[in-house]
Protein backbone atom coordinates (compact mmCIF):
# COMPACT_ATOMS: atom_id res chain seq x y z
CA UNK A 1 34.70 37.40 -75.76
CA UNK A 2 32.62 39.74 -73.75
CA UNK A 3 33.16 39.90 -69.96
CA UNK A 4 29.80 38.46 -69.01
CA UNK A 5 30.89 35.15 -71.56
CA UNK A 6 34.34 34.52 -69.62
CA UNK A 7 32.57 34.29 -66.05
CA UNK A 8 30.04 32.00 -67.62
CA UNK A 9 32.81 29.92 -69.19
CA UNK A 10 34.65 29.61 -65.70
CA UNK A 11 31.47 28.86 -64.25
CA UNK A 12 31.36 25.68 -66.03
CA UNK A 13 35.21 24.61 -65.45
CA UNK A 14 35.60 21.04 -64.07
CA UNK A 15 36.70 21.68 -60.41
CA UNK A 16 40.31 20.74 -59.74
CA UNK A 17 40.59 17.13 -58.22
CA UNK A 18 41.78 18.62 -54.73
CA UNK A 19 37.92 19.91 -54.72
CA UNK A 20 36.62 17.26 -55.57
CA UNK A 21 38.15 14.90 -53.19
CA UNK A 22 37.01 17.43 -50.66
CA UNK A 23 33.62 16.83 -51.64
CA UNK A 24 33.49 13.00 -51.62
CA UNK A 25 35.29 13.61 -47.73
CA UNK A 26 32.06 15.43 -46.93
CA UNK A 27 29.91 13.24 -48.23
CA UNK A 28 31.67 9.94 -46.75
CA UNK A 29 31.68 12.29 -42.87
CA UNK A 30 27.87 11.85 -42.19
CA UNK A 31 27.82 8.31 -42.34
CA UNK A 32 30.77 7.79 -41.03
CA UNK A 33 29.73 9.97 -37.91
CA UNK A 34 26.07 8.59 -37.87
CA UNK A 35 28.32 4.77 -37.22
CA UNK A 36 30.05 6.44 -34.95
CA UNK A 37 27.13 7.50 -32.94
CA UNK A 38 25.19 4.22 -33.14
CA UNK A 39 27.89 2.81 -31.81
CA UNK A 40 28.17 4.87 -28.64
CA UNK A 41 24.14 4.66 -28.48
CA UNK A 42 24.51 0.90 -28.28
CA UNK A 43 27.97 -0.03 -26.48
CA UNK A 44 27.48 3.31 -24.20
CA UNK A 45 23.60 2.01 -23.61
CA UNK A 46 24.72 -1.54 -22.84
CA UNK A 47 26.71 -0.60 -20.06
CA UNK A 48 24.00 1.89 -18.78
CA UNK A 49 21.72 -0.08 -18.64
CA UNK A 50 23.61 -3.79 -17.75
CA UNK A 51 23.42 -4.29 -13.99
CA UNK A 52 22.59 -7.32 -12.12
CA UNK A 53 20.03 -6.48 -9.09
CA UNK A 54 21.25 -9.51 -6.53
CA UNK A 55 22.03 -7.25 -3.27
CA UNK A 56 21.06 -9.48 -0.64
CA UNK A 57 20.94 -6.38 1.70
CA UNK A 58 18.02 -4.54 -0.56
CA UNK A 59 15.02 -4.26 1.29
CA UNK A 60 16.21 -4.96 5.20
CA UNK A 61 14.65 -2.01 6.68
CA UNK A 62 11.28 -3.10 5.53
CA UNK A 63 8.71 -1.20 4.14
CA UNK A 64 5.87 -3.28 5.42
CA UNK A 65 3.24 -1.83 7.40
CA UNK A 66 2.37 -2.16 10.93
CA UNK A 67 0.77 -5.50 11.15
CA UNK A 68 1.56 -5.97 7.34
CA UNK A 69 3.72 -8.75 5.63
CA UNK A 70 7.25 -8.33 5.16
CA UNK A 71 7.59 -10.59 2.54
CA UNK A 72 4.41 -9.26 0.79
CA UNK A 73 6.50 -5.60 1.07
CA UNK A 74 9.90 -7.27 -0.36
CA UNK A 75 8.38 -8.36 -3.38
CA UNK A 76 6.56 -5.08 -4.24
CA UNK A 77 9.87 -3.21 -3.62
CA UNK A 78 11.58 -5.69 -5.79
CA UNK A 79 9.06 -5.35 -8.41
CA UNK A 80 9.55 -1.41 -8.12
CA UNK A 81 13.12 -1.60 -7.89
CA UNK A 82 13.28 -3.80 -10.99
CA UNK A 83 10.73 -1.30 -13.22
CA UNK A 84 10.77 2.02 -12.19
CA UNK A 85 14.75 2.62 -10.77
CA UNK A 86 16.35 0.31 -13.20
CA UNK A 87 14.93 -0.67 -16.40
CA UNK A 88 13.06 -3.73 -17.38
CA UNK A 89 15.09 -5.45 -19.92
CA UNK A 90 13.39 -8.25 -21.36
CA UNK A 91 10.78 -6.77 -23.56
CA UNK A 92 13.61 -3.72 -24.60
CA UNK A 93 12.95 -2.87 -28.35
CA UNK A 94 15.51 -3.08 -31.07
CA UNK A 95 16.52 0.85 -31.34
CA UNK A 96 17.11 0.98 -27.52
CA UNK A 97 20.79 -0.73 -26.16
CA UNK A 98 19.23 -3.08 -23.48
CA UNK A 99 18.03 -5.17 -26.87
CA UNK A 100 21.75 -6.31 -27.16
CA UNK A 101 21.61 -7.46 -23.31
CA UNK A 102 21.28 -11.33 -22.39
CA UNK A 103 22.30 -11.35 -18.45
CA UNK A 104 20.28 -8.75 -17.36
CA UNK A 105 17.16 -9.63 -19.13
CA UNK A 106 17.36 -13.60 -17.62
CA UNK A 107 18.19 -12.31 -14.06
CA UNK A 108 15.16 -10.14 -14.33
CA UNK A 109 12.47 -13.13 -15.83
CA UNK A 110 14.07 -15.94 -13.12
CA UNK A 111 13.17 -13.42 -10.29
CA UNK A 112 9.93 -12.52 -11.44
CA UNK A 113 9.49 -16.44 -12.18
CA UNK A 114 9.81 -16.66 -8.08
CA UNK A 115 7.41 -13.83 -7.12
CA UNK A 116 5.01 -15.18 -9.35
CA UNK A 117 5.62 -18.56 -7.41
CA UNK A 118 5.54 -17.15 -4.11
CA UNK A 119 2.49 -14.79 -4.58
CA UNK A 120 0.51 -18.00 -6.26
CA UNK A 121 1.18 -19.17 -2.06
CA UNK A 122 -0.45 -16.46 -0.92
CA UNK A 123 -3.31 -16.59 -2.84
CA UNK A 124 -3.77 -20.21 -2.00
CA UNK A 125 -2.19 -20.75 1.37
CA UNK A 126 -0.85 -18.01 3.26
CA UNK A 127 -3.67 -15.31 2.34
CA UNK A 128 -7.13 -17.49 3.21
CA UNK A 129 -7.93 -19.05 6.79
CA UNK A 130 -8.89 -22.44 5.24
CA UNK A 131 -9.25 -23.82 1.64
CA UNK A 132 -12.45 -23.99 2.01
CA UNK A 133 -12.49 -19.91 2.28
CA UNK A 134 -12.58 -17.00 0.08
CA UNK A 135 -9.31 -16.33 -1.44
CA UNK A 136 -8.15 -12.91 -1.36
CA UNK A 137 -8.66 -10.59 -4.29
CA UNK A 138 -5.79 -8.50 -4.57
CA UNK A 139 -4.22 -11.21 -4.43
CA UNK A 140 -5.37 -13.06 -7.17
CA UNK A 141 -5.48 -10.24 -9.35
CA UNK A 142 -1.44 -9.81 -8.13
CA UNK A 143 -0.93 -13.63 -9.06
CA UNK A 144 -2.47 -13.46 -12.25
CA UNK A 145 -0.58 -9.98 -13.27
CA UNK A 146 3.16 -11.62 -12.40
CA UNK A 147 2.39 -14.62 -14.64
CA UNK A 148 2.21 -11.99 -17.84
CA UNK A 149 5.06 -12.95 -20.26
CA UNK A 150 7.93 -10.70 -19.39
CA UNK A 151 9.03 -9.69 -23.30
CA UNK A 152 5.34 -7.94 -24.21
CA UNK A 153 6.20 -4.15 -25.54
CA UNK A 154 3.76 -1.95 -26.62
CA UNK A 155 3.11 -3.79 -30.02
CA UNK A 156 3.05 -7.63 -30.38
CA UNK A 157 3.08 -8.19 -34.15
CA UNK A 158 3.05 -11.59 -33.46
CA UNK A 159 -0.47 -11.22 -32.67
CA UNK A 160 -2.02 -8.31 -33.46
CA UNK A 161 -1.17 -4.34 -35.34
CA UNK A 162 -3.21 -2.86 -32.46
CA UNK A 163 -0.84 -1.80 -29.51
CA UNK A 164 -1.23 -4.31 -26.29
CA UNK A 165 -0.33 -3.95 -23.10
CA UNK A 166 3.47 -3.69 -21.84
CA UNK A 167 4.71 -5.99 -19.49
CA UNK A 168 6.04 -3.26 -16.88
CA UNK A 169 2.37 -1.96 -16.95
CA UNK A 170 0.84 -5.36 -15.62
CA UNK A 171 3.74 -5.52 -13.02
CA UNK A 172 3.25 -2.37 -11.98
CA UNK A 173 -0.15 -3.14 -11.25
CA UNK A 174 0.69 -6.24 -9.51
CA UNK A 175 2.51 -4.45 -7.22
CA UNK A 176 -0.30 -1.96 -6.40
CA UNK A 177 -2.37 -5.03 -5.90
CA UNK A 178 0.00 -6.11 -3.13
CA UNK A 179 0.82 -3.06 -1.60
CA UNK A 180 -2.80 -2.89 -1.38
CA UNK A 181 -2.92 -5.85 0.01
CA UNK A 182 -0.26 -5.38 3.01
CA UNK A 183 -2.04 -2.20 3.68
CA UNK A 184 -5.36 -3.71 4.38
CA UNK A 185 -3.73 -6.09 6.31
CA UNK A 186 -2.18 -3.59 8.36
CA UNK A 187 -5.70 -2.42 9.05
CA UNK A 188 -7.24 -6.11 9.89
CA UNK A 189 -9.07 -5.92 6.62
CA UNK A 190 -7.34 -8.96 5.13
CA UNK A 191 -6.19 -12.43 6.26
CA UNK A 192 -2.75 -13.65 6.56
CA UNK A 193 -2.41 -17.35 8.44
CA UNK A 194 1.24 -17.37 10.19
CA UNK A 195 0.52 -21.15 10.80
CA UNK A 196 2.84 -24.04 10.57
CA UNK A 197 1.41 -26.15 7.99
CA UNK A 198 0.57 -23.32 5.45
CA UNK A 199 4.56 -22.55 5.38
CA UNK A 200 4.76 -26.42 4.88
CA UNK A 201 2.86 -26.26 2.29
CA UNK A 202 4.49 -23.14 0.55
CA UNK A 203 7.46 -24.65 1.36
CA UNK A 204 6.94 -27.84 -0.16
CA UNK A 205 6.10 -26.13 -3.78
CA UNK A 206 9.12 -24.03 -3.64
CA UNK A 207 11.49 -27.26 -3.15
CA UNK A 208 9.52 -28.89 -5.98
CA UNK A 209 10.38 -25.70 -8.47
CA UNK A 210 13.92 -25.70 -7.35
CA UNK A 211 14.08 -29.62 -7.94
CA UNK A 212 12.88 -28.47 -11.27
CA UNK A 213 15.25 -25.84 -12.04
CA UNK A 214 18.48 -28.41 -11.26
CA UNK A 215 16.84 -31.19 -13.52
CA UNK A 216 16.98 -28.40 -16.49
CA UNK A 217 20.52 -27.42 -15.57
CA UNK A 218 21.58 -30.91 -15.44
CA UNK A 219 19.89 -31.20 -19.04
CA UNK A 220 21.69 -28.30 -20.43
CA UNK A 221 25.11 -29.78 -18.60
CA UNK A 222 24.39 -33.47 -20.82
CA UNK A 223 24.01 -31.56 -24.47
CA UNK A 224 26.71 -29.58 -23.87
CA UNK A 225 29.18 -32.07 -22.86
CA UNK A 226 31.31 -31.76 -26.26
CA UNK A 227 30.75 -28.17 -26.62
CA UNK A 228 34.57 -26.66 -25.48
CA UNK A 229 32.26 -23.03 -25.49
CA UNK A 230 28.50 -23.34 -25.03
CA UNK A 231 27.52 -19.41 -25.72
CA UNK A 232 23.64 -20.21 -24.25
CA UNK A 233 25.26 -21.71 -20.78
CA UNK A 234 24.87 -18.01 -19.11
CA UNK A 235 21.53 -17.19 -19.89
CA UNK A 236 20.48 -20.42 -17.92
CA UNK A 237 22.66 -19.48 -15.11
CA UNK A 238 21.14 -15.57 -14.98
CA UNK A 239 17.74 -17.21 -15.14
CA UNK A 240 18.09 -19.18 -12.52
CA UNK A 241 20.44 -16.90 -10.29
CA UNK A 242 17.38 -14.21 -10.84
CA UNK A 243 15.18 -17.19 -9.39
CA UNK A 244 17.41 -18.05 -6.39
CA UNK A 245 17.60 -14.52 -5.47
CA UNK A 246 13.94 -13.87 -5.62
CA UNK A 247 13.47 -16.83 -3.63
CA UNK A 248 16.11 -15.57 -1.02
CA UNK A 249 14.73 -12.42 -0.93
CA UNK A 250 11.15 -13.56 -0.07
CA UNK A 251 12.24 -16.22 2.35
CA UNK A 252 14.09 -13.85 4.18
CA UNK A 253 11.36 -11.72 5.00
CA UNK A 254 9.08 -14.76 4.93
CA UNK A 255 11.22 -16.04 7.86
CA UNK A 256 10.42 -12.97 9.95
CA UNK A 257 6.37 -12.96 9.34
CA UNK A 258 7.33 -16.67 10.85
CA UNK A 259 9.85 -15.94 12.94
CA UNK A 260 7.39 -17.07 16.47
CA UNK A 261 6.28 -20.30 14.49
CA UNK A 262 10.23 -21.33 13.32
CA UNK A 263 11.11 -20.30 17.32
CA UNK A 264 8.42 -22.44 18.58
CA UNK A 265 9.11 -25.51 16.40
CA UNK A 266 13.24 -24.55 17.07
CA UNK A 267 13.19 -24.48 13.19
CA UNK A 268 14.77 -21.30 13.17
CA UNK A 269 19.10 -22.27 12.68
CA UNK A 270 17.56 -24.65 10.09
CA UNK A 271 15.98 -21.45 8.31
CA UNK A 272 19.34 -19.68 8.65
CA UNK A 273 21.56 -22.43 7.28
CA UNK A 274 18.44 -22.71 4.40
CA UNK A 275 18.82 -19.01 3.78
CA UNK A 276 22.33 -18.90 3.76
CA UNK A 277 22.70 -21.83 1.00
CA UNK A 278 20.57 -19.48 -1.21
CA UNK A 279 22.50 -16.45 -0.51
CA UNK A 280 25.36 -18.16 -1.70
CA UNK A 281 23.72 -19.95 -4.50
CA UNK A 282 22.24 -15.93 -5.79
CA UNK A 283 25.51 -14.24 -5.43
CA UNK A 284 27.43 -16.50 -7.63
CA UNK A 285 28.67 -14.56 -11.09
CA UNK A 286 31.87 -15.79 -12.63
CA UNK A 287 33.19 -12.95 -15.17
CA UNK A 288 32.40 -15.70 -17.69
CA UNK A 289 29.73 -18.43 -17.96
CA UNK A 290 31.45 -21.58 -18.78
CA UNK A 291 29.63 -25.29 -18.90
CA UNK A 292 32.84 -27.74 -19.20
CA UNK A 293 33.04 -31.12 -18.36
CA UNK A 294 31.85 -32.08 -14.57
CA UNK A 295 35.43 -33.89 -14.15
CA UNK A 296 37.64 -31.42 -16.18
CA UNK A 297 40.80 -29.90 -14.49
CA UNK A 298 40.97 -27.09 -17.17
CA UNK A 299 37.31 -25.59 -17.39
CA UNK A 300 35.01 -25.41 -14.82
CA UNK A 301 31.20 -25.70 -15.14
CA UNK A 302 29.37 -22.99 -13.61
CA UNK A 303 25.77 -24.20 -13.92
CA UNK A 304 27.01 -27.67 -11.59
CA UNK A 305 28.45 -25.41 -9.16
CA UNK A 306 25.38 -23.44 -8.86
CA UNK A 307 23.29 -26.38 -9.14
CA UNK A 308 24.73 -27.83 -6.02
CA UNK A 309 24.07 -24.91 -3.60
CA UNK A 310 20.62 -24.78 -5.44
CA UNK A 311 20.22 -28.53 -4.62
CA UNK A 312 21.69 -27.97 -0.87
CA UNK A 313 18.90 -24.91 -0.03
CA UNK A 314 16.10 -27.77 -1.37
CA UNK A 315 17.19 -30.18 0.80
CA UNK A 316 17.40 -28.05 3.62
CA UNK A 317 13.89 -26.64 2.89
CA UNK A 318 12.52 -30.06 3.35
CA UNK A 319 14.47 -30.34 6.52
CA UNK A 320 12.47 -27.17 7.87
CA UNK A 321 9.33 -28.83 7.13
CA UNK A 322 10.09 -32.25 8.72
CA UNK A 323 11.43 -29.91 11.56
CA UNK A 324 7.21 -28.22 11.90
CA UNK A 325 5.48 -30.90 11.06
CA UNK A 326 6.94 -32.43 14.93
């Protein structure tokens, strides 16, 4: 056999088994480190991105203009706060980690839920001399914005191939809508009526949502009365402590657009004791969520708790507008 014939015959050896386990090894690595990778995207993602937004500080040294609203400038800076420095959760695609989130997502829609409730106020109370006037049109086109459903991406399948309009880029707008607002304000170019009865008013609507919010707590409290783990209790409690926050936040700063009328009416303790049930109320996150029995001496319930300082701030919110109606 010629030269050239033995390399050709060694050519087509079968390759020892120590070679070949070799090459199964390298083919099993690449998946193995592409799992490894998704993993790290997702769990190393989650805790990126998971953060809860409920500093009751945020915001003190106001960004309101000279002669502006402070609680007009709170809710912009929360809306900003909530899109541009962190992330807005709710409408996260599947490939990005935040998709996996639950908390984070429900605090963000439950505040949002209470700027859209507050700036609904302005546009019908707080922002117009009388109902018989013109209401203000930043601040219906701010109103409108906020109410945009808070899980739109850049494609709704559900409704359409075409690509549609994110929800970050209507909230981003509503906030230029009220910056613009404040800053005509500041100018005189705008109306904003510090009188008594428009807070009553305001007021009024905000006790109704909370009475709302404890009737669907108490709901979820009833069907779950059985259930020794109840793995949907927390996103009703982020929901709402997103709502109670916003609500704090905007009363806080409402308070001070108010703070001659509350003095004049000696309504102002009342406000603090008001505000301070609602602090409470939006700082409240247990390490874990749990909905037990309202009499059980083993597992708490969370959502009663937090229903009861919700229920509290209500009542003392009606006592505030008893309190200026004299």
């Amino acid at each position: 056999m010629t030269e050239g014939a033995l390399d050709a015959a060694a050519a087509t050896e079968v390759a020892p088994p120590e070679t070949r386990r070799r090459s199964w090894r390298s083919y099993l690595l690449i998946p193995a480190v592409l799992l490894v990778l998704l993993v790290v995207w997702y769990l190393g993602g989650m805790i990126w991105y998971h953060r809860i937004g409920d500093d009751p500080e945020f915001g003190a040294v106001s960004s309101a203009p000279t002669g502006g609203s402070r609680a007009i400038a709170i809710m912009a800076d929360l809306i900003e706060r909530e899109i541009d420095t962190y992330e807005w959760l709710p409408n996260e695609p599947f490939f990005k980690p935040g998709y996996l989130l639950d908390n984070g997502p429900n605090f963000q829609i439950g505040m949002l839920t209470a700027l859209s409730r507050i700036a609904v106020e302005f546009t019908d109370q707080l922002g117009r001399s009388r109902g018989s006037s013109q209401a203000d049109p930043d601040l219906i086109n701010a109103a409108g914005l906020l109410r945009y459903p808070p899980d739109k991406w850049i494609f709704d399948l559900s409704t359409s191939w075409a690509p549609t309009a994110p929800s970050e880029q209507q909230y981003r707008a509503a906030m230029r809508s009220l910056r613009q607002y404040n800053e005509r304000l500041g100018t005189g170019k705008a109306t904003f009526e510090r009188r008594g009865d428009n807070l009553i008013a305001a007021l009024d609507r905000i006790a109704a949502d909370l009475g709302s919010v404890s009737a669907a707590s108490y709901s979820k409290i009833e069907s779950s009365r059985n259930t020794w783990l109840d793995f949907s209790a927390d996103d009703l409690f982020y929901t709402n402590k997103g709502l109670l926050y916003g609500y704090y936040m905007v009363l806080r700063d409402l308070g001070e657009d108010f703070a001659e009328i509350l003095a004049e009416r000696q309504a102002t303790r009342n406000w603090s004791l008001m505000l301070e049930s609602l602090r409470h109320a939006a700082l409240l996150q247990p390490l874990v969520v749990l909905n037990g029995a309202l009499d059980s001496m083993v597992k708490p319930n969370h959502l009663a708790n937090q229903a009861f300082l919700l229920l509290r701030a209500r009542v003392q919110l009606r006592e505030v507008g008893d309190i200026l109606l004299k």
